[in-house]
C-alpha atoms as a PDB file:
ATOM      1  CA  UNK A   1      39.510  62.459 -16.431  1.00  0.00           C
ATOM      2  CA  UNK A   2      40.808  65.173 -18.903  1.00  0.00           C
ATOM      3  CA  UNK A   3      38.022  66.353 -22.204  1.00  0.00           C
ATOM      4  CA  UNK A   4      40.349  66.513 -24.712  1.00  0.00           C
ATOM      5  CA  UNK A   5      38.223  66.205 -27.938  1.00  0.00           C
ATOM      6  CA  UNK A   6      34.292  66.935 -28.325  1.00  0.00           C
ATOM      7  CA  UNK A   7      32.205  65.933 -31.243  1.00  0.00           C
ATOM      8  CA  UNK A   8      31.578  69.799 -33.043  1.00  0.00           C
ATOM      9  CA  UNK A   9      28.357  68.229 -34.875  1.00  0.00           C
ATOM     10  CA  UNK A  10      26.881  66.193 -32.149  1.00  0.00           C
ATOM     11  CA  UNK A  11      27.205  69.260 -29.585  1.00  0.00           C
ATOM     12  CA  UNK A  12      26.076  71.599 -32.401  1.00  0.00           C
ATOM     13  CA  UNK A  13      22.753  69.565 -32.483  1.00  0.00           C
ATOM     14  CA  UNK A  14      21.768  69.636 -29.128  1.00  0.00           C
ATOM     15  CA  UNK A  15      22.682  73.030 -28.746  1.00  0.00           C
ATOM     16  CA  UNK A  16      20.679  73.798 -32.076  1.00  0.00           C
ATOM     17  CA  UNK A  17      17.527  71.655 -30.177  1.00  0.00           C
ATOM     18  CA  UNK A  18      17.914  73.553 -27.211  1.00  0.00           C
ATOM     19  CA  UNK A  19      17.935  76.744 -28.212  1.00  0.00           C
ATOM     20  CA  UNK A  20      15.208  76.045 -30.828  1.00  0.00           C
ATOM     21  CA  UNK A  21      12.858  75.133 -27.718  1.00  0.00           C
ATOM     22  CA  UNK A  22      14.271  78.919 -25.637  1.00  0.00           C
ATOM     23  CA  UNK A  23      13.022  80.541 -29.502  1.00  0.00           C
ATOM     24  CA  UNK A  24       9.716  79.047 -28.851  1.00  0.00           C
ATOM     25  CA  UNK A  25       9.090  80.056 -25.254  1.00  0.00           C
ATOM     26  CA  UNK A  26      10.711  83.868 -26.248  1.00  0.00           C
ATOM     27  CA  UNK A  27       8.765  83.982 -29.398  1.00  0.00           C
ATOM     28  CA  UNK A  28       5.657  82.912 -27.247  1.00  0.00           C
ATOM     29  CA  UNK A  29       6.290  85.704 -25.054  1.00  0.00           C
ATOM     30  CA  UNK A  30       6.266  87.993 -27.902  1.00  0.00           C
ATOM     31  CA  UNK A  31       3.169  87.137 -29.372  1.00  0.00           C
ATOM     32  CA  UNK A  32       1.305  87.700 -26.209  1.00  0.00           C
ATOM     33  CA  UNK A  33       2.712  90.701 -25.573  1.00  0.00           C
ATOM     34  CA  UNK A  34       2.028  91.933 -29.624  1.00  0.00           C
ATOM     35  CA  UNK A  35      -1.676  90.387 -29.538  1.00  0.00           C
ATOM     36  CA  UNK A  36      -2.309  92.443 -25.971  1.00  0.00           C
ATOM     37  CA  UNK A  37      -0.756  95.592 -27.511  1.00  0.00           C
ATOM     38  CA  UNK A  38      -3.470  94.305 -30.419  1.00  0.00           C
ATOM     39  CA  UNK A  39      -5.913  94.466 -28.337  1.00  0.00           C
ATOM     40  CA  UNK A  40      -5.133  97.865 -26.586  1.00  0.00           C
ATOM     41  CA  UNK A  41      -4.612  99.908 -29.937  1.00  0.00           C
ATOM     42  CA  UNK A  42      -7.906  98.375 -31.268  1.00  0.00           C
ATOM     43  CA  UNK A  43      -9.729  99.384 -27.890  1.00  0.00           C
ATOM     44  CA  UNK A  44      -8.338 102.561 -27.932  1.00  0.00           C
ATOM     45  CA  UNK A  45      -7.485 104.056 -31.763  1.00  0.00           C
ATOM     46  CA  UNK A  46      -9.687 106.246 -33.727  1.00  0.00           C
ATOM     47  CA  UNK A  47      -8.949 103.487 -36.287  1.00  0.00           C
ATOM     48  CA  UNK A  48      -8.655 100.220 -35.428  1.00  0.00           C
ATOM     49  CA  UNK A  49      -9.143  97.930 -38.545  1.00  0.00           C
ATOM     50  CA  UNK A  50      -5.766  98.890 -39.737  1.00  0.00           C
ATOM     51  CA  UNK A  51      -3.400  98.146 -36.771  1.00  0.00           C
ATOM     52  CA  UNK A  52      -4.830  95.496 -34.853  1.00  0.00           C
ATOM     53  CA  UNK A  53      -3.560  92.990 -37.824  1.00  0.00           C
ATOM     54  CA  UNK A  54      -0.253  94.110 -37.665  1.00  0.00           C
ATOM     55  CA  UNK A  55       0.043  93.005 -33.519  1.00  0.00           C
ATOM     56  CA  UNK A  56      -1.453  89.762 -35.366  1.00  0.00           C
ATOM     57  CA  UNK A  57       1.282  89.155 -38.179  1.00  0.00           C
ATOM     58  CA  UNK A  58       3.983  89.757 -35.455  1.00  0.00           C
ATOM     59  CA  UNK A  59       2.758  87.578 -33.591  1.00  0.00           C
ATOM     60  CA  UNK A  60       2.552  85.074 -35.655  1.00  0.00           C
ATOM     61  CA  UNK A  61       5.701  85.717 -36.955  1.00  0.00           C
ATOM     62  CA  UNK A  62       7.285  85.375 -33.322  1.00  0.00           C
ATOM     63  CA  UNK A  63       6.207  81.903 -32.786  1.00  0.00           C
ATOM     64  CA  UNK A  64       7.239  80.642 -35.923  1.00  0.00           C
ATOM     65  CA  UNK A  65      10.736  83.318 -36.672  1.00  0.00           C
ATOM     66  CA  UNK A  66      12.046  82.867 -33.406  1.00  0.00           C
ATOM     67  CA  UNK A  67      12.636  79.316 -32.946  1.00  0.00           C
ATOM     68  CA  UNK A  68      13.901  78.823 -36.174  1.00  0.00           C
ATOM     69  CA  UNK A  69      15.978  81.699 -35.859  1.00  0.00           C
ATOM     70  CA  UNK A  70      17.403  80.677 -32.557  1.00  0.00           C
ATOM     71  CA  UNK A  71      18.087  77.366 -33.606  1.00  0.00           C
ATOM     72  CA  UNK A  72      20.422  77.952 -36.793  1.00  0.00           C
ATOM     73  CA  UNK A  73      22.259  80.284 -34.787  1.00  0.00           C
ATOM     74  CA  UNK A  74      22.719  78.421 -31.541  1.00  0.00           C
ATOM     75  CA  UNK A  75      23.907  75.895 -34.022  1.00  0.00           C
ATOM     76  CA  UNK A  76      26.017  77.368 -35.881  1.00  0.00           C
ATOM     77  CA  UNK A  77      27.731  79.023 -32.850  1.00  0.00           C
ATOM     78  CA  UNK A  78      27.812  75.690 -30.738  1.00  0.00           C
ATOM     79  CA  UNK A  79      29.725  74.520 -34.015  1.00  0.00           C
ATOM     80  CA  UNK A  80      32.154  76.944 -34.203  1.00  0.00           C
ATOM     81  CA  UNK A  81      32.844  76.925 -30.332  1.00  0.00           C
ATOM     82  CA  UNK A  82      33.365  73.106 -29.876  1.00  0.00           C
ATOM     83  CA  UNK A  83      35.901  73.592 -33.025  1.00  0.00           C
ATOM     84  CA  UNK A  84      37.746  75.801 -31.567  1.00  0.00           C
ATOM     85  CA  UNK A  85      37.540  74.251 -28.219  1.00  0.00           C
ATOM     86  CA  UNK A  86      39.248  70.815 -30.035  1.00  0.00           C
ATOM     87  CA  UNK A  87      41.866  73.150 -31.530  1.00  0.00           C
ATOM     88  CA  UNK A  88      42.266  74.884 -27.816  1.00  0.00           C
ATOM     89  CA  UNK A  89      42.722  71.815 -25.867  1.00  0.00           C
ATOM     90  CA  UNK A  90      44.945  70.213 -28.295  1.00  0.00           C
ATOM     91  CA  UNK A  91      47.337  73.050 -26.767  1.00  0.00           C
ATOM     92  CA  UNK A  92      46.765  73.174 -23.776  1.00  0.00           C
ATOM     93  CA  UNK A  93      45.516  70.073 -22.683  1.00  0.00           C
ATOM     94  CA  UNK A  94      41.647  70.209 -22.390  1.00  0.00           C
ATOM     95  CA  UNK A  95      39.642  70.432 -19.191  1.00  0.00           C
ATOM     96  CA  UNK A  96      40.358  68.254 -16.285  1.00  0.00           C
ATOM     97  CA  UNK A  97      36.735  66.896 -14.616  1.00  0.00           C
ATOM     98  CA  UNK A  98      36.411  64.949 -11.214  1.00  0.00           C
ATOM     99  CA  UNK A  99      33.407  62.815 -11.495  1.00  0.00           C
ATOM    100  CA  UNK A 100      33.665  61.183  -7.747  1.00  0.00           C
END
């Protein structure tokens, strides 16, 4: 069996999904890690009111920035690769694939 053609859009959309889901765990991993850092210049600054809600607003802003972020670009790339893989294997032949 030889891929010759892929749907751009339809590859662009999972893609987009999937790398809307990796924002979320990355952007999840930020927070924490702002929020500790939160925690440790509040604990340990002369002071503390006025950086402890700036490790807040980041991460806040991880959580909801990242995925989105991710996403559009992960689309948008995804797009642009599966176009020019159609244009690719219209020359060369597309990708052979053994399935048994």
């Amino acid at each position: 069996m030889v891929i010759k053609h892929v749907g751009p859009v339809s590859c662009a959309k999972i893609a987009g999904i999937l790398y809307g889901l990796m924002g979320l765990l990355f952007g999840g991993v930020v927070s924490l890690i702002s929020l500790a850092g939160g925690f440790a210049t509040a604990a340990f600054a002369a002071n503390p009111s006025q950086r402890a809600p700036f490790a807040a607003i980041i991460g806040i802003g991880a959580v909801i920035l990242f995925p989105a972020f991710y996403a559009v670009v992960g689309f948008i790339i995804t797009l642009v690769g599966a176009w020019l893989y159609n244009i690719t294997a219209s020359l060369v032949g597309g990708i052979e694939v053994d399935l048994g």
